[in-house]
Protein backbone atom coordinates (compact mmCIF):
# COMPACT_ATOMS: atom_id res chain seq x y z
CA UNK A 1 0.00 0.00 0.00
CA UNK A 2 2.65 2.09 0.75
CA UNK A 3 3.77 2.04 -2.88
CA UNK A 4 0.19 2.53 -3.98
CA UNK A 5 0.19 5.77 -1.97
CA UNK A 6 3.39 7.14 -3.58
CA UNK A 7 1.95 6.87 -6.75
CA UNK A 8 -1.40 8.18 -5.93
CA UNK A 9 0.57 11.05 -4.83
CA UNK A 10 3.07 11.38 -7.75
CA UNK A 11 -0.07 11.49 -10.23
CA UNK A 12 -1.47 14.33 -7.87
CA UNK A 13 1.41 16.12 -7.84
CA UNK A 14 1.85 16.24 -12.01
CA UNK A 15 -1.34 17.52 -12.97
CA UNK A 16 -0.90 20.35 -10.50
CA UNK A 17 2.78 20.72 -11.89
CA UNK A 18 1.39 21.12 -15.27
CA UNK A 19 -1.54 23.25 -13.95
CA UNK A 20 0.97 25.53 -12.68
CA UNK A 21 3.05 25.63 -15.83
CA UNK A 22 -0.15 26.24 -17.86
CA UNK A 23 -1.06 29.25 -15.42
CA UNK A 24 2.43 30.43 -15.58
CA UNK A 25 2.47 30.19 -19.65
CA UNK A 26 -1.27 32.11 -19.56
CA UNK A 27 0.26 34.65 -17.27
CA UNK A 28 3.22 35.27 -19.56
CA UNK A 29 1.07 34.94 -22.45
CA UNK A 30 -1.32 37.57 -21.25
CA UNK A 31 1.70 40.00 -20.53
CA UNK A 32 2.65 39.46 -24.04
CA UNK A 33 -0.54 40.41 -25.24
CA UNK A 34 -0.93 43.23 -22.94
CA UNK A 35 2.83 44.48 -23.83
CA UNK A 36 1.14 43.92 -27.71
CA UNK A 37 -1.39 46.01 -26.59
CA UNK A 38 0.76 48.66 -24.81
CA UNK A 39 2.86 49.13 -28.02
CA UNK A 40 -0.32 49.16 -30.32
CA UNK A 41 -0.98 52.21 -28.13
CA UNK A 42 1.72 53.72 -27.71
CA UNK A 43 2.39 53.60 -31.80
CA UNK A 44 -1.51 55.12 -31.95
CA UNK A 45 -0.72 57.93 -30.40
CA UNK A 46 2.65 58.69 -31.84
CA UNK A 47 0.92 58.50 -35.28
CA UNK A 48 -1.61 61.09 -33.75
CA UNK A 49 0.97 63.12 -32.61
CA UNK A 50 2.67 63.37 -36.15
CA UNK A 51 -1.11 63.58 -37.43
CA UNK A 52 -1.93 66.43 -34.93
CA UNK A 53 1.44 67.88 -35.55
CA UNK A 54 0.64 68.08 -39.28
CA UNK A 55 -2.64 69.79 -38.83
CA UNK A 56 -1.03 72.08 -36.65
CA UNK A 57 1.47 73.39 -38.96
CA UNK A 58 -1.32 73.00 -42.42
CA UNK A 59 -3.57 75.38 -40.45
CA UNK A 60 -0.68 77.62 -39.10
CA UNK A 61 0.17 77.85 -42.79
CA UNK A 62 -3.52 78.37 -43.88
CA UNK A 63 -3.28 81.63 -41.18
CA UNK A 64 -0.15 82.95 -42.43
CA UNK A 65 -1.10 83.11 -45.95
CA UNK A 66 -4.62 84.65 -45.10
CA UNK A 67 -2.33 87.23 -42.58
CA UNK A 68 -0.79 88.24 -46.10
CA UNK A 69 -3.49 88.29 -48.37
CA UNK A 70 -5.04 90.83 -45.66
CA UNK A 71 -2.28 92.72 -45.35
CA UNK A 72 -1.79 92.84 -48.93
CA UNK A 73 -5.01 93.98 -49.48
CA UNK A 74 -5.11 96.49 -47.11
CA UNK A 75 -1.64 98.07 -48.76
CA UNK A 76 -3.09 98.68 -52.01
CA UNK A 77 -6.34 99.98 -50.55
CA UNK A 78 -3.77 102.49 -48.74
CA UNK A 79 -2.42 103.17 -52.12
CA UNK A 80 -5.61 103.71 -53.64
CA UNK A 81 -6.68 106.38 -51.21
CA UNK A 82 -3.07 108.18 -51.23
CA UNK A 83 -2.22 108.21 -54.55
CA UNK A 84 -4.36 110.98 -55.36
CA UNK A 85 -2.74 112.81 -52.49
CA UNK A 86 0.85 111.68 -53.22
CA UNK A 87 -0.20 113.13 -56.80
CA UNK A 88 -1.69 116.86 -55.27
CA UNK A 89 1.28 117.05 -53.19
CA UNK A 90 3.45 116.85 -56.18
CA UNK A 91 1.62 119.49 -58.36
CA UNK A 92 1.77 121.95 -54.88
CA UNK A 93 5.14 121.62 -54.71
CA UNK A 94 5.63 122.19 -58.45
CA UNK A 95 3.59 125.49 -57.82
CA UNK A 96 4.96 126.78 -54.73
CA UNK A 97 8.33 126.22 -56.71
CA UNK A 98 7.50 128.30 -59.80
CA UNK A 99 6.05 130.81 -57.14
CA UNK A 100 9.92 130.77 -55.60
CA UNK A 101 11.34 130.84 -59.18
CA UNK A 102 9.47 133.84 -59.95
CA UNK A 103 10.08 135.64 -56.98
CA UNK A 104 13.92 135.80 -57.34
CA UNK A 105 14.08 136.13 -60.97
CA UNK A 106 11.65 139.60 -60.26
CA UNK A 107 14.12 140.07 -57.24
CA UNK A 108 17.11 139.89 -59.83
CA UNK A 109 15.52 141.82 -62.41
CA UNK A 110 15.20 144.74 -59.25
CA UNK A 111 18.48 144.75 -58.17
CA UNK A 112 20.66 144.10 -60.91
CA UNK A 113 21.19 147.14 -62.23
CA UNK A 114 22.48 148.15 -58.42
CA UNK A 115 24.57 145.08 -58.10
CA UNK A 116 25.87 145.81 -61.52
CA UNK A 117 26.80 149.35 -60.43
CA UNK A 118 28.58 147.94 -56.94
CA UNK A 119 30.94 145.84 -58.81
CA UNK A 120 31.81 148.34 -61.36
CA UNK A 121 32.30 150.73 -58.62
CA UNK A 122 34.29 148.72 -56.62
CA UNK A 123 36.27 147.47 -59.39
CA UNK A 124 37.05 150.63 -60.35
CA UNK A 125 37.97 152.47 -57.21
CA UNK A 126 41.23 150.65 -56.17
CA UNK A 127 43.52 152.86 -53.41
CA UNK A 128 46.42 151.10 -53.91
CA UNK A 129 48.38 150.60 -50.55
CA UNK A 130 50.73 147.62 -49.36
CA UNK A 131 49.84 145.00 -47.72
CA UNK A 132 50.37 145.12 -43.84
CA UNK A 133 52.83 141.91 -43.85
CA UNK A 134 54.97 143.94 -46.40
CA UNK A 135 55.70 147.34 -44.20
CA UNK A 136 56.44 144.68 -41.51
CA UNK A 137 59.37 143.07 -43.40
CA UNK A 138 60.75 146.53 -44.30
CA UNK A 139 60.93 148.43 -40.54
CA UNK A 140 62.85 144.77 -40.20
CA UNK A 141 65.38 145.29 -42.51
CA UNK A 142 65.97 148.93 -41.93
């Protein structure tokens, strides 16, 4: 009996061997799986990153070029309503220059007879006398 006993508990003892081994393989086989599973996720939301990231930088672009087009237009609508004035100031000054032209040639005109007569008179009238520097280097050689 004794050897009947030993055997009863050796067959006992392998199914829960192999029970255990079975749990142990389902436990590693549902880390696997949930490692699987962890990397599946992880990869989604990388790819939504990237995806995101995309969108991000689409739209920012989609801004910026809408920025310009506004800005654009509102240059040439600032042109548009200055160029007439740009064009006015131009003739004004053009005017107010003749005006200034006209002024000194009739200023010219008026005087130049009297300027002519200055010169002519001062050209004319000469006193001759020596130069200061020259009566010096005489009383030094006398």
């Amino acid at each position: 009996m004794a050897s009947v006993s030993t055997t009863a508990t050796a067959t006992t003892t392998a199914p829960i061997a192999a029970t255990g081994q079975t749990a142990r393989s389902k436990g590693v086989d549902r880390l696997l799986k949930a490692e699987a599973e962890a990397t599946k996720i992880v990869q989604q939301a990388r790819q939504y990153r990237i995806k995101r990231a995309k969108e991000a930088r689409d739209e920012a672009e989609k801004e910026i070029e809408a920025l310009k087009e506004q800005r654009k237009r509102e240059l040439q609508e600032y042109e548009q309503q200055h160029a007439g004035d740009a064009v006015k100031e131009q003739e004004r000054i053009a005017k107010e220059t003749e005006v200034q032209i006209a002024e000194i040639r009739a200023t010219f005109n008026k005087n130049r007879d009297a300027a002519v007569e200055h010169l002519l008179k001062t050209i004319t009238s000469v006193t001759p006398r020596l130069h200061p520097n020259i009566k010096v280097a005489e009383s030094n050689q006398a």
